[in-house]
C-alpha atoms as a PDB file:
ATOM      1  CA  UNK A   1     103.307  83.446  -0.204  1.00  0.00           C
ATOM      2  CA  UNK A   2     104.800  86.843   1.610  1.00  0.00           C
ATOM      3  CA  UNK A   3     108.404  87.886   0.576  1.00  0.00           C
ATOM      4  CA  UNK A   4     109.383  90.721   2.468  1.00  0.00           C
ATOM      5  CA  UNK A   5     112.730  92.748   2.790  1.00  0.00           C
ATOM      6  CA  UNK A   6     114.001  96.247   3.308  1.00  0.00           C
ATOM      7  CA  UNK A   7     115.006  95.568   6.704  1.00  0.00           C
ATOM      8  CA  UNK A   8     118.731  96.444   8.193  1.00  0.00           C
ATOM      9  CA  UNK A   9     120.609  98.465  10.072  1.00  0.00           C
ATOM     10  CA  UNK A  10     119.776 101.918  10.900  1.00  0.00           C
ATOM     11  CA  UNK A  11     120.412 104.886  13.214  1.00  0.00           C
ATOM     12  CA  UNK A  12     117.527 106.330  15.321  1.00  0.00           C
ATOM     13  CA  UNK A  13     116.039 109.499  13.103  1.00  0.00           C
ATOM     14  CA  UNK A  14     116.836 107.686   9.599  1.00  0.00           C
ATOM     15  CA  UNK A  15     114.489 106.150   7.293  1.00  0.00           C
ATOM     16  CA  UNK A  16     114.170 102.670   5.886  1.00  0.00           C
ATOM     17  CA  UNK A  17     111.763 101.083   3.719  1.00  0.00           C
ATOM     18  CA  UNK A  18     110.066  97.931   3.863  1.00  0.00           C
ATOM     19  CA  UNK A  19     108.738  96.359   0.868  1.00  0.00           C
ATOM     20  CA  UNK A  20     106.512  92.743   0.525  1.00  0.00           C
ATOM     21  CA  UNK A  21     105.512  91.038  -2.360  1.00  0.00           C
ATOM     22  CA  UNK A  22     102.739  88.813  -2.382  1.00  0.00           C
ATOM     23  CA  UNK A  23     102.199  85.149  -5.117  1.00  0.00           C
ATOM     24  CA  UNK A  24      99.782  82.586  -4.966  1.00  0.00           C
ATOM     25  CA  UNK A  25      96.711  85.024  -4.244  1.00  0.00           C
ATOM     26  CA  UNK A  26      94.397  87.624  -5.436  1.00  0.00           C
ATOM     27  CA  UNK A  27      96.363  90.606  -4.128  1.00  0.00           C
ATOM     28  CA  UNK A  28      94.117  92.911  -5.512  1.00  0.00           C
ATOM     29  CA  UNK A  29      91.250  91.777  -3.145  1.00  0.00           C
ATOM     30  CA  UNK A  30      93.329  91.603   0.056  1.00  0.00           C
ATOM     31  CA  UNK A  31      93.912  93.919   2.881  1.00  0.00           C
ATOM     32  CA  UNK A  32      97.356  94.093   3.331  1.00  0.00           C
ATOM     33  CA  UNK A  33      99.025  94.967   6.832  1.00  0.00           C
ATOM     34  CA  UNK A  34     102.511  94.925   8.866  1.00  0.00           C
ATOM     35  CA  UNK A  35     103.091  93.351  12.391  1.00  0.00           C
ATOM     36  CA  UNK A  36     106.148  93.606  13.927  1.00  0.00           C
ATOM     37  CA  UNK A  37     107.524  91.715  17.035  1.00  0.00           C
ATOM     38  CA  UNK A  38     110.785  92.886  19.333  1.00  0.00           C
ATOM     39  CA  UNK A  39     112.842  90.328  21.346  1.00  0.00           C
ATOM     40  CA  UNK A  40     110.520  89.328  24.317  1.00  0.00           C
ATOM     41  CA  UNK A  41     107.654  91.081  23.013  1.00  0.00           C
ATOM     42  CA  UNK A  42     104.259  89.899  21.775  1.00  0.00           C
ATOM     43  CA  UNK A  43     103.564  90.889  17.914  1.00  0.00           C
ATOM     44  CA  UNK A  44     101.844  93.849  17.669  1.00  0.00           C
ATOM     45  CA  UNK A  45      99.788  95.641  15.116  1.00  0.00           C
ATOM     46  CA  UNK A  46     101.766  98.558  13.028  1.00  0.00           C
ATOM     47  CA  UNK A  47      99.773  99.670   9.563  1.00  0.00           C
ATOM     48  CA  UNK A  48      97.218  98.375   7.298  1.00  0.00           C
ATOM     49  CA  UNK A  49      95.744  99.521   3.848  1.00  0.00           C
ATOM     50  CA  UNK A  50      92.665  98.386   2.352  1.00  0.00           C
ATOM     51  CA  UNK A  51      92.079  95.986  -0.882  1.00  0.00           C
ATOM     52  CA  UNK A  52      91.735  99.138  -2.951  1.00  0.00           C
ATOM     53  CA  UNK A  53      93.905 101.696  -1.209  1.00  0.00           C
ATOM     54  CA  UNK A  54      91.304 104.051  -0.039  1.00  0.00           C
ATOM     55  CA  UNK A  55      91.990 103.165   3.673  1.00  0.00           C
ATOM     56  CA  UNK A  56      95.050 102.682   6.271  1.00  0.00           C
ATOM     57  CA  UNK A  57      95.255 102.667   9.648  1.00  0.00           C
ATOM     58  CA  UNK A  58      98.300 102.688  11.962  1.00  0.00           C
ATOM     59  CA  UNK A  59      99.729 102.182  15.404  1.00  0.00           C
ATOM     60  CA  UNK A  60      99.628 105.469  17.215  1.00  0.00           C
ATOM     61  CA  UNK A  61     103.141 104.489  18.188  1.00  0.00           C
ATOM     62  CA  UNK A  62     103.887 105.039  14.358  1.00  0.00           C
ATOM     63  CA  UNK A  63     101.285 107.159  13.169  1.00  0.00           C
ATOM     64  CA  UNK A  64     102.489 110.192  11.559  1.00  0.00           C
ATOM     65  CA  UNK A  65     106.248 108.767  10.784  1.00  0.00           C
ATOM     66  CA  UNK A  66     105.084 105.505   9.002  1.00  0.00           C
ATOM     67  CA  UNK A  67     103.552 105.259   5.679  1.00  0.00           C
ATOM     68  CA  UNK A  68     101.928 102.153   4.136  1.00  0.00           C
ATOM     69  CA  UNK A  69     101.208 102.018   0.189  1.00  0.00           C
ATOM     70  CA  UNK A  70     100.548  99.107  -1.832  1.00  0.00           C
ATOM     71  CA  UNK A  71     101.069  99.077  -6.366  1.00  0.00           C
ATOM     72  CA  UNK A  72      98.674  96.246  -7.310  1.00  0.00           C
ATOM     73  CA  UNK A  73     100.422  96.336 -10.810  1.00  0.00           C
ATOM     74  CA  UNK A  74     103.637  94.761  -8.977  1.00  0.00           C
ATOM     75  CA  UNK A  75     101.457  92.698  -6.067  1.00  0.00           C
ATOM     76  CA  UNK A  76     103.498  94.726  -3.554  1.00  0.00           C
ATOM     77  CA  UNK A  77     103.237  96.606  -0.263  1.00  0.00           C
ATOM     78  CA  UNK A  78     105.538  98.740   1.169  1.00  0.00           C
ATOM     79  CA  UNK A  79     106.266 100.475   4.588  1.00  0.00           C
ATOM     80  CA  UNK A  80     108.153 103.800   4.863  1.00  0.00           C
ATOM     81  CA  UNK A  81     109.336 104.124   7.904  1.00  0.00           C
ATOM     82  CA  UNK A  82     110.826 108.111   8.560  1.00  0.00           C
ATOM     83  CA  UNK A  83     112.166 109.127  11.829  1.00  0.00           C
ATOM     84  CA  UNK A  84     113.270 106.071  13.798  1.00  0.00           C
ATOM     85  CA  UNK A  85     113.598 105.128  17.214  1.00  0.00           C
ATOM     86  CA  UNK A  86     115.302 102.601  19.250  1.00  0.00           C
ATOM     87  CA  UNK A  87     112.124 101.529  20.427  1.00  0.00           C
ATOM     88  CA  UNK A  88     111.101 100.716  16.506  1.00  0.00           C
ATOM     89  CA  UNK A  89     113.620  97.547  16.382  1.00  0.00           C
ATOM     90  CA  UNK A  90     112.010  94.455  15.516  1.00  0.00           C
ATOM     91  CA  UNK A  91     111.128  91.661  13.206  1.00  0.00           C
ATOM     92  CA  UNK A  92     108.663  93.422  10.508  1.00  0.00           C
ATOM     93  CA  UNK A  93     106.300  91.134   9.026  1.00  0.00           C
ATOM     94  CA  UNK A  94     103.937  91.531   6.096  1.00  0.00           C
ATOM     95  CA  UNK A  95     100.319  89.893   6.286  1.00  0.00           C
ATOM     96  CA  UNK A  96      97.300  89.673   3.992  1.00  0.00           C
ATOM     97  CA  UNK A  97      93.945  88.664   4.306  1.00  0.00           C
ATOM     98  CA  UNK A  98      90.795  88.628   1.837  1.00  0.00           C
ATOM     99  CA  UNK A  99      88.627  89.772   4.465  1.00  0.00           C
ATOM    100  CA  UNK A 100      88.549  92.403   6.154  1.00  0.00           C
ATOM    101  CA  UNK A 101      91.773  93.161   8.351  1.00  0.00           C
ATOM    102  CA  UNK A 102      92.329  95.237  11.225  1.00  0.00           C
ATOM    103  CA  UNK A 103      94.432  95.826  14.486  1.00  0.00           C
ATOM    104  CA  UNK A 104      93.506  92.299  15.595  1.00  0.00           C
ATOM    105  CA  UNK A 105      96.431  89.439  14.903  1.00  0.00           C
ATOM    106  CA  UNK A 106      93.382  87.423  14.014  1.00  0.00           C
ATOM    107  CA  UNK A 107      92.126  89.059  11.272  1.00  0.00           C
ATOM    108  CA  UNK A 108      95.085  87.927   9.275  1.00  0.00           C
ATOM    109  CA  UNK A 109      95.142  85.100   7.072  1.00  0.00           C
ATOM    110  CA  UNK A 110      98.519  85.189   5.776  1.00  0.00           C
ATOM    111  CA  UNK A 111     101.780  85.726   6.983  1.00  0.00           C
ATOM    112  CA  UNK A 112     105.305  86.587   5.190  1.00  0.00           C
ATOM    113  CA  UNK A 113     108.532  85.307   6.824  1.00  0.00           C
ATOM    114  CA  UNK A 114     109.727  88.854   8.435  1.00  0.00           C
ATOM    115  CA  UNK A 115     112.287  91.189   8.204  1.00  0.00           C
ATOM    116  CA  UNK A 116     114.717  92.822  10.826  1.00  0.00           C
ATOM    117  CA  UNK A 117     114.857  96.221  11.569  1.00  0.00           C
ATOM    118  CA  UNK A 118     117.074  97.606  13.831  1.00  0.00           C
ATOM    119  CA  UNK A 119     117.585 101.169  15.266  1.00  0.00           C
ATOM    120  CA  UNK A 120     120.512 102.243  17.450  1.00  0.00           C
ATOM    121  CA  UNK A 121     120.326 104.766  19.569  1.00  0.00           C
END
């Protein structure tokens, strides 16, 4: 199970952060990644960080304001999110997977319930 939260209000060019904690598996050996889907909008791929931290990967459309960490000791993941725009609003959602995930919904096994982030303008 995914539990994530963080999400809220916000106005564009503050920072939130996004936090997921993770039961019922190994979270050491998982990849662990955020999606996020806006209103009428497909869910799209925003960070992911390896099983042992070494590697993350983001979004262009977040890369360089967004920052994804994970601290196996508490089975969490968390998103910093700096500098945000309008265009960021959406439903955040955690996932996890034991092999090896990527920018591709499919490569994710499990899901978290989501959290909403919204940015006025």
């Amino acid at each position: 199970q995914l539990q994530a939260f963080g999400g809220g209000l916000v106005q564009a060019g503050d920072s939130l952060r996004l936090s997921c904690t993770a039961s019922g598996l190994i979270f050491a050996n998982c990849d662990m990644g955020w999606f996020r889907q806006a209103p009428g909008k497909a869910r799209e791929f925003v960070a992911a960080i390896s099983w042992n931290g070494v590697a993350a990967i983001y979004a262009d459309s977040v890369k360089g304001r967004f920052a994804i960490s994970r601290v196996d000791t508490k089975n969490m993941v968390s998103l910093q999110m700096n500098s945000l725009k309008p265009e960021d609003t959406a439903v955040y959602y955690c996932a996890a997977t034991e092999r090896r995930g990527g920018r591709n919904i499919g490569s994710w096994d499990f899901w978290g319930q989501g959290t909403l982030v919204t940015v006025s303008s």
